[in-house]
Protein backbone atom coordinates (compact mmCIF):
# COMPACT_ATOMS: atom_id res chain seq x y z
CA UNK A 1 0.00 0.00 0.00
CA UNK A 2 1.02 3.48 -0.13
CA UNK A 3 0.69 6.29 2.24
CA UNK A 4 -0.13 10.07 1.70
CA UNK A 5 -1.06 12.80 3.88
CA UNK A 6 -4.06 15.00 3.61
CA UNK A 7 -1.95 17.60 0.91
CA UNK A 8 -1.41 13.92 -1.36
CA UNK A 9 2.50 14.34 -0.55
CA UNK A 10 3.70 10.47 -0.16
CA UNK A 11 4.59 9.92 2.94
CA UNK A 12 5.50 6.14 2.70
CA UNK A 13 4.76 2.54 0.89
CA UNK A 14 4.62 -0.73 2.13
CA UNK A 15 7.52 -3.69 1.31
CA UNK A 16 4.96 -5.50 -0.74
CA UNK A 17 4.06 -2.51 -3.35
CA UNK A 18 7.75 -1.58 -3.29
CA UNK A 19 8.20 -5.47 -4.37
CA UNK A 20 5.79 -5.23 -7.11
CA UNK A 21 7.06 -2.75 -8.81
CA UNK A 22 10.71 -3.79 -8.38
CA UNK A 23 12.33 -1.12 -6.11
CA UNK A 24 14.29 -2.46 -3.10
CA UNK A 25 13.88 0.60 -0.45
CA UNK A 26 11.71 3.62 -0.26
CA UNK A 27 14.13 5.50 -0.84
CA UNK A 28 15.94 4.10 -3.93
CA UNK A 29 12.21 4.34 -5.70
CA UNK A 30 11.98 8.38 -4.44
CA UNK A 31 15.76 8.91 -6.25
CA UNK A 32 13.71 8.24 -9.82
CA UNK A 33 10.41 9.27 -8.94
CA UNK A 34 7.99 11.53 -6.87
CA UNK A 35 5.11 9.49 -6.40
CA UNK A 36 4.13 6.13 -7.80
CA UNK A 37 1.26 8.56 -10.31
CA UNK A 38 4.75 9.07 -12.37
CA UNK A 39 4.55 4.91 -13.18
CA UNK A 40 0.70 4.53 -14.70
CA UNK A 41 0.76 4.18 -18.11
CA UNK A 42 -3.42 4.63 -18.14
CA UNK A 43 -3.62 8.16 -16.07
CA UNK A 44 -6.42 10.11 -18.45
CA UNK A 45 -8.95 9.37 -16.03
CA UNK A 46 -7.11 12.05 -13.19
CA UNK A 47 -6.87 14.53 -15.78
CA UNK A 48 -9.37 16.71 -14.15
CA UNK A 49 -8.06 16.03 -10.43
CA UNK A 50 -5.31 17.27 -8.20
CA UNK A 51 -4.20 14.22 -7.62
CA UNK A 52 -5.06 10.44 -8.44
CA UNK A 53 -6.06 9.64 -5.21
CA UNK A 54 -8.71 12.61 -4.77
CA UNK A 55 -10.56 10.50 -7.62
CA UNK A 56 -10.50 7.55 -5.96
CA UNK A 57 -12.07 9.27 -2.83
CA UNK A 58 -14.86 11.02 -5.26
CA UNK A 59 -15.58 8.07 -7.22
CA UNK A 60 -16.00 5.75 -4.03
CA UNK A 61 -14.90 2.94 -6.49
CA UNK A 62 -12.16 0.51 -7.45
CA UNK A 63 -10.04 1.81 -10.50
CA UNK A 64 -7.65 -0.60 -12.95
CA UNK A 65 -4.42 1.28 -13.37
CA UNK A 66 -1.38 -0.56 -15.46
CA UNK A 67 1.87 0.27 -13.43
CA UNK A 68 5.36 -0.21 -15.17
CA UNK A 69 8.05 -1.32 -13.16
CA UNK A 70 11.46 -1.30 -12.45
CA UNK A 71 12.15 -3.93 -15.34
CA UNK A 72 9.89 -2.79 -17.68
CA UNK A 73 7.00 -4.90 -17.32
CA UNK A 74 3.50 -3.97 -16.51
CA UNK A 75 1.56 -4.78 -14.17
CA UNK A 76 -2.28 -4.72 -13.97
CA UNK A 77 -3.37 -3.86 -10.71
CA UNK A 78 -6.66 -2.75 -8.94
CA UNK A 79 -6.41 0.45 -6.85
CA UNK A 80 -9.13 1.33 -4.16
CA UNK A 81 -8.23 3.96 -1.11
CA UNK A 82 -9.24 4.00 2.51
CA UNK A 83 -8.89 7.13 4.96
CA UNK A 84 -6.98 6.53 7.67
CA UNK A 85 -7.67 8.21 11.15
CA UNK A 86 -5.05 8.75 13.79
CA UNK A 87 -5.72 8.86 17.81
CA UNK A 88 -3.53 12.02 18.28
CA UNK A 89 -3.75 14.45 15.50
CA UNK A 90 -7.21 15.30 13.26
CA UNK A 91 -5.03 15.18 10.27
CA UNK A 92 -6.42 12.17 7.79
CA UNK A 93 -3.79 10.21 5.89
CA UNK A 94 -4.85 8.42 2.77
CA UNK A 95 -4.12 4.45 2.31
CA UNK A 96 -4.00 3.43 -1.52
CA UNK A 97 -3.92 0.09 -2.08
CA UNK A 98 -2.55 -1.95 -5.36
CA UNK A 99 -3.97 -5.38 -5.83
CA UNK A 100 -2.65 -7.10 -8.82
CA UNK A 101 -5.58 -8.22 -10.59
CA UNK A 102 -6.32 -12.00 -10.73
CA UNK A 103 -10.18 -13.53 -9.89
CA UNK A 104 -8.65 -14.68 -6.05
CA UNK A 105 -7.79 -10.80 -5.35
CA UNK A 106 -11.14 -9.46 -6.99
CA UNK A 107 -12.77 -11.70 -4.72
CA UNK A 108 -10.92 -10.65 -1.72
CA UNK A 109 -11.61 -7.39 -2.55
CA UNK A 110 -15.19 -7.39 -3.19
CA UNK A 111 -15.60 -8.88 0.02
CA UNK A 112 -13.80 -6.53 2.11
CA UNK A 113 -15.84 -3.66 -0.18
CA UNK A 114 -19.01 -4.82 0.77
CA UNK A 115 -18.27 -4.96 4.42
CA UNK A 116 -16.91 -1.78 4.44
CA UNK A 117 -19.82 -0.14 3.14
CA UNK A 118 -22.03 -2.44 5.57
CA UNK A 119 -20.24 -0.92 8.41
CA UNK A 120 -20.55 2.90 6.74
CA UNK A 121 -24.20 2.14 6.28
CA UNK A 122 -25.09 1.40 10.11
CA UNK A 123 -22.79 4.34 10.87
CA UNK A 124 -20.23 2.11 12.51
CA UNK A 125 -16.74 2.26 12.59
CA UNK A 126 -14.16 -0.38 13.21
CA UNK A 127 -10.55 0.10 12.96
CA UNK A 128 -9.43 -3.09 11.38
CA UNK A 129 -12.17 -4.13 8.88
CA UNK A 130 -9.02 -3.90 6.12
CA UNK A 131 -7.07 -6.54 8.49
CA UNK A 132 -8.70 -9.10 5.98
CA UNK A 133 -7.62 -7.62 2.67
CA UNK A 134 -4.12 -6.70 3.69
CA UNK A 135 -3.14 -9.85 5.42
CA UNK A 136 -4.40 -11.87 2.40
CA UNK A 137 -2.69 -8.72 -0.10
CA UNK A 138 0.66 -9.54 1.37
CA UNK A 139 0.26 -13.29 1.89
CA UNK A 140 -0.27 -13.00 -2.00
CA UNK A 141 2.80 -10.87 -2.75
CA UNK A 142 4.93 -13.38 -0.54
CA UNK A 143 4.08 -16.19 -2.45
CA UNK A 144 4.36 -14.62 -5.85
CA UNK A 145 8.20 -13.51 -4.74
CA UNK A 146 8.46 -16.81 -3.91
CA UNK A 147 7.54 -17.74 -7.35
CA UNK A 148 10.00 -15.21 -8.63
CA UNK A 149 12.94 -16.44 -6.19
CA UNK A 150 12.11 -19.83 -7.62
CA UNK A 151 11.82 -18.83 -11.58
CA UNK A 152 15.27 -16.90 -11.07
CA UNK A 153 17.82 -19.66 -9.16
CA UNK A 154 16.45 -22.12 -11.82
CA UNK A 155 16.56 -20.20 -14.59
CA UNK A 156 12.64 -20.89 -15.71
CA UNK A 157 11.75 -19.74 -19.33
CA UNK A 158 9.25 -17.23 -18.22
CA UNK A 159 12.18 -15.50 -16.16
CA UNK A 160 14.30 -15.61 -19.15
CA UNK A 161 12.16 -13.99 -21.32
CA UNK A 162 11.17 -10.98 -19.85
CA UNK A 163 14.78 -10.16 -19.69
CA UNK A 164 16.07 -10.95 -22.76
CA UNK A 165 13.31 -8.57 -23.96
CA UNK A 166 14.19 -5.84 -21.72
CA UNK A 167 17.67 -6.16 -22.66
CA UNK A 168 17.22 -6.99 -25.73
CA UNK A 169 19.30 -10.07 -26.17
CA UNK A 170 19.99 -13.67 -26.78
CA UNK A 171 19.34 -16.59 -24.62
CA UNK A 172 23.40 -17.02 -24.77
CA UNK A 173 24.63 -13.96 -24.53
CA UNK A 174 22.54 -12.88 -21.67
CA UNK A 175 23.58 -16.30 -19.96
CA UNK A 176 27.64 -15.04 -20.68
CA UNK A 177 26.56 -11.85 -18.64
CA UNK A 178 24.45 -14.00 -16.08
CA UNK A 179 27.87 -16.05 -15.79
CA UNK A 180 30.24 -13.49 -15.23
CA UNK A 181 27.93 -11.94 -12.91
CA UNK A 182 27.53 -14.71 -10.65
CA UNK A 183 31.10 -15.36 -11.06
CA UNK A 184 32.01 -12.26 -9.52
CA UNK A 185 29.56 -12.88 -6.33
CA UNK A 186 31.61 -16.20 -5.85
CA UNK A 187 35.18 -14.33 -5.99
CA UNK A 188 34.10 -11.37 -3.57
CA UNK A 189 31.90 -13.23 -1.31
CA UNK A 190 34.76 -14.61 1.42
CA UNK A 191 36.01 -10.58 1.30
CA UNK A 192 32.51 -9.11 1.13
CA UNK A 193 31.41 -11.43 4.64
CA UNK A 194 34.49 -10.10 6.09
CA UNK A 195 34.53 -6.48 5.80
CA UNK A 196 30.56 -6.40 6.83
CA UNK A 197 31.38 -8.54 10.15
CA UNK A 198 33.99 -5.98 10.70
CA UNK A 199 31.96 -2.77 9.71
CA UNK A 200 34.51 -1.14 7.54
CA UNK A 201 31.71 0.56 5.35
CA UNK A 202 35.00 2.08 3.59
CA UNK A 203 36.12 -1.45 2.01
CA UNK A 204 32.91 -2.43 1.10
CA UNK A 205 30.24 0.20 -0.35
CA UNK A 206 31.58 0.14 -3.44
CA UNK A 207 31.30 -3.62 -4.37
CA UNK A 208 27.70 -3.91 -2.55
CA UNK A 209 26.92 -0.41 -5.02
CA UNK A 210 28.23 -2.49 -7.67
CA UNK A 211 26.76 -5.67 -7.49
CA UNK A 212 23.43 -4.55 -6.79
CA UNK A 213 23.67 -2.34 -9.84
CA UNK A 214 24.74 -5.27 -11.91
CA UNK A 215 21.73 -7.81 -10.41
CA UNK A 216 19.05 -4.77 -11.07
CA UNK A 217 19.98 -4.36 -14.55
CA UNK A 218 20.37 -8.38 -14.82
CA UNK A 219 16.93 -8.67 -13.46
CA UNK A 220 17.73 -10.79 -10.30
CA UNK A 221 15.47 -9.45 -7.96
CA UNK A 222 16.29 -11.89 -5.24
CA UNK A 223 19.94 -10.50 -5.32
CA UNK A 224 18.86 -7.08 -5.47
CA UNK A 225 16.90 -7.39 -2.16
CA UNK A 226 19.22 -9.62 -0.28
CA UNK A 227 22.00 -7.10 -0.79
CA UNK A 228 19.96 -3.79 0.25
CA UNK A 229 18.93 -6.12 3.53
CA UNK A 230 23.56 -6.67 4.30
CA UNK A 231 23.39 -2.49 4.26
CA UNK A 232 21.58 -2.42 6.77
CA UNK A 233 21.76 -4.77 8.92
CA UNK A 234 22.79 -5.20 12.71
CA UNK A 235 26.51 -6.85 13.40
CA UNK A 236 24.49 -10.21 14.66
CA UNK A 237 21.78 -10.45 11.98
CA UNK A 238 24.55 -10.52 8.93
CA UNK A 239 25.88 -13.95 8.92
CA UNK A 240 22.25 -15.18 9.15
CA UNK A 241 21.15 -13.31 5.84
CA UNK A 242 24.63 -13.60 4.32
CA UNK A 243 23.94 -17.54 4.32
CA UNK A 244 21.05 -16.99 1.96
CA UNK A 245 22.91 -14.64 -0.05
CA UNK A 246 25.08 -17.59 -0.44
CA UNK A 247 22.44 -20.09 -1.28
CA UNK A 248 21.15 -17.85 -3.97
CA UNK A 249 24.29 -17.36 -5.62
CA UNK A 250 25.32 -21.09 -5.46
CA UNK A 251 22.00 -21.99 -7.23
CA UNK A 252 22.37 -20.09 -9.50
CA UNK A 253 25.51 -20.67 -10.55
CA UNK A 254 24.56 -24.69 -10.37
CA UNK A 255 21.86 -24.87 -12.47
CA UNK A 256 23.82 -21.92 -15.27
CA UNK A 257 26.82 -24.78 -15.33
CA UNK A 258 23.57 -27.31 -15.44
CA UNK A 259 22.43 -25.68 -18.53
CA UNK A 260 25.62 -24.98 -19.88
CA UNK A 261 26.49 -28.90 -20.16
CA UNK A 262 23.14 -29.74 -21.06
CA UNK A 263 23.98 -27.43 -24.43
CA UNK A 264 26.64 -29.25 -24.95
CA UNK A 265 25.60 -32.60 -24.84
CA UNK A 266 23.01 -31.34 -27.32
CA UNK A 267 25.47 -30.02 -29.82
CA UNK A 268 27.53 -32.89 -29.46
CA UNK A 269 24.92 -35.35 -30.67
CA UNK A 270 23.41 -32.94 -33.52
């Protein structure tokens, strides 16, 4: 979801709308952009408002907005807002929420809709009534990057494709780059461990800078996400994630030598 205060300025967004669109922190998404508005690629419908989310609150309806993300690929999503009401101020903050349309989500949502305006109709108010949409909205998003995690350490087809569009290359010479890539992770992960265990921020910025720039514009999410989480992290919490940094990378690197002898076993026999 994302958050806005009563002027529209966004004041925040949630991990799992920051995962759909492919941005690893708040604040790496508000270095490119102002406000999530600047990613709909269907916006003629707010032409007449201040801001996308005053229509939502005029229209008292669900709207279908296509989103691009980080990579390049759209994403269809259904956006409804709530007003949120804090205990100590009489400010109202606005709640937008992006559902990415499938029939499970629309029936989710209609659900939560109707009770909503059950509750509004008998003039009653309670606090939670979203609890069921969001906790099913980001049970949802888990599993799908889940799915993702999944389609990138094995290489799936679907994965592939999407990047090899975006980049606009071949299935081998985007595996070269995949290669090297991962290659890389394998040489500087004994030094990388090692310098974050020891906090010298000095020695190692400028690899984590550099490998997460490489894995966003290689389309490994999972990389991407794992490496924002070593920034930041406590002394005691780093070896932890740096394991699954370390499963990732060894996967991946597995199944690319996997594919690589399974190519030539096929051009040995043809």
């Amino acid at each position: 979801m994302v958050i806005y205060n009563s002027n529209f300025k966004l004041i925040g967004m949630s991990n799992s709308i920051l995962n759909l669109i492919g941005y690893p922190s708040f604040d790496s998404f508000c270095s490119k952009y102002n406000d999530i508005y600047d990613l709909f690629l269907n916006d003629q419908c707010f032409a007449d408002c201040k801001h996308y989310t005053q229509y939502l609150l005029q229209s008292q309806k669900t709207t279908m907005i296509n989103i691009k993300t980080f990579q390049n690929t759209i994403v269809k999503c259904i956006v409804f807002v709530d007003i949120l009401h804090k205990n100590d101020s009489c400010d109202e903050f606005y709640m937008v929420c992006f559902l990415p349309q499938n029939i499970k989500n629309e029936k989710i949502l209609s659900n939560v809709l109707l009770l909503n305006q059950n509750y509004k109709n008998n003039n009653k108010f309670i606090p939670n009534n979203l609890n069921i949409f969001v906790k099913e909205y980001e049970r949802e998003i888990l599993a799908n990057q889940e799915r993702e995690k999944e389609n990138e350490l094995n290489l799936k087809k679907s994965w592939l494709d999407i990047n090899l569009q975006r980049l606009e290359l071949d299935e081998s010479n985007f595996i070269l780059l995949l290669e090297e890539f991962i290659n890389k992770t394998v040489k500087t992960e004994e030094f990388l461990h090692e310098m974050l265990l020891l906090g010298e921020k000095e020695n190692y910025i400028n690899l984590l800078i550099n490998l997460k720039d490489s894995a966003q514009s290689l389309g490994i999410k999972s990389i991407v996400k794992i490496l924002h989480k070593l920034e930041n992290l406590k002394k005691d919490e780093i070896s932890a994630t740096f394991r699954e940094y370390h499963y990732i990378i060894t996967q991946m690197r597995k199944n690319i030598m996997k594919r690589k002898d399974n190519e030539a076993k096929y051009h040995f026999y043809y």
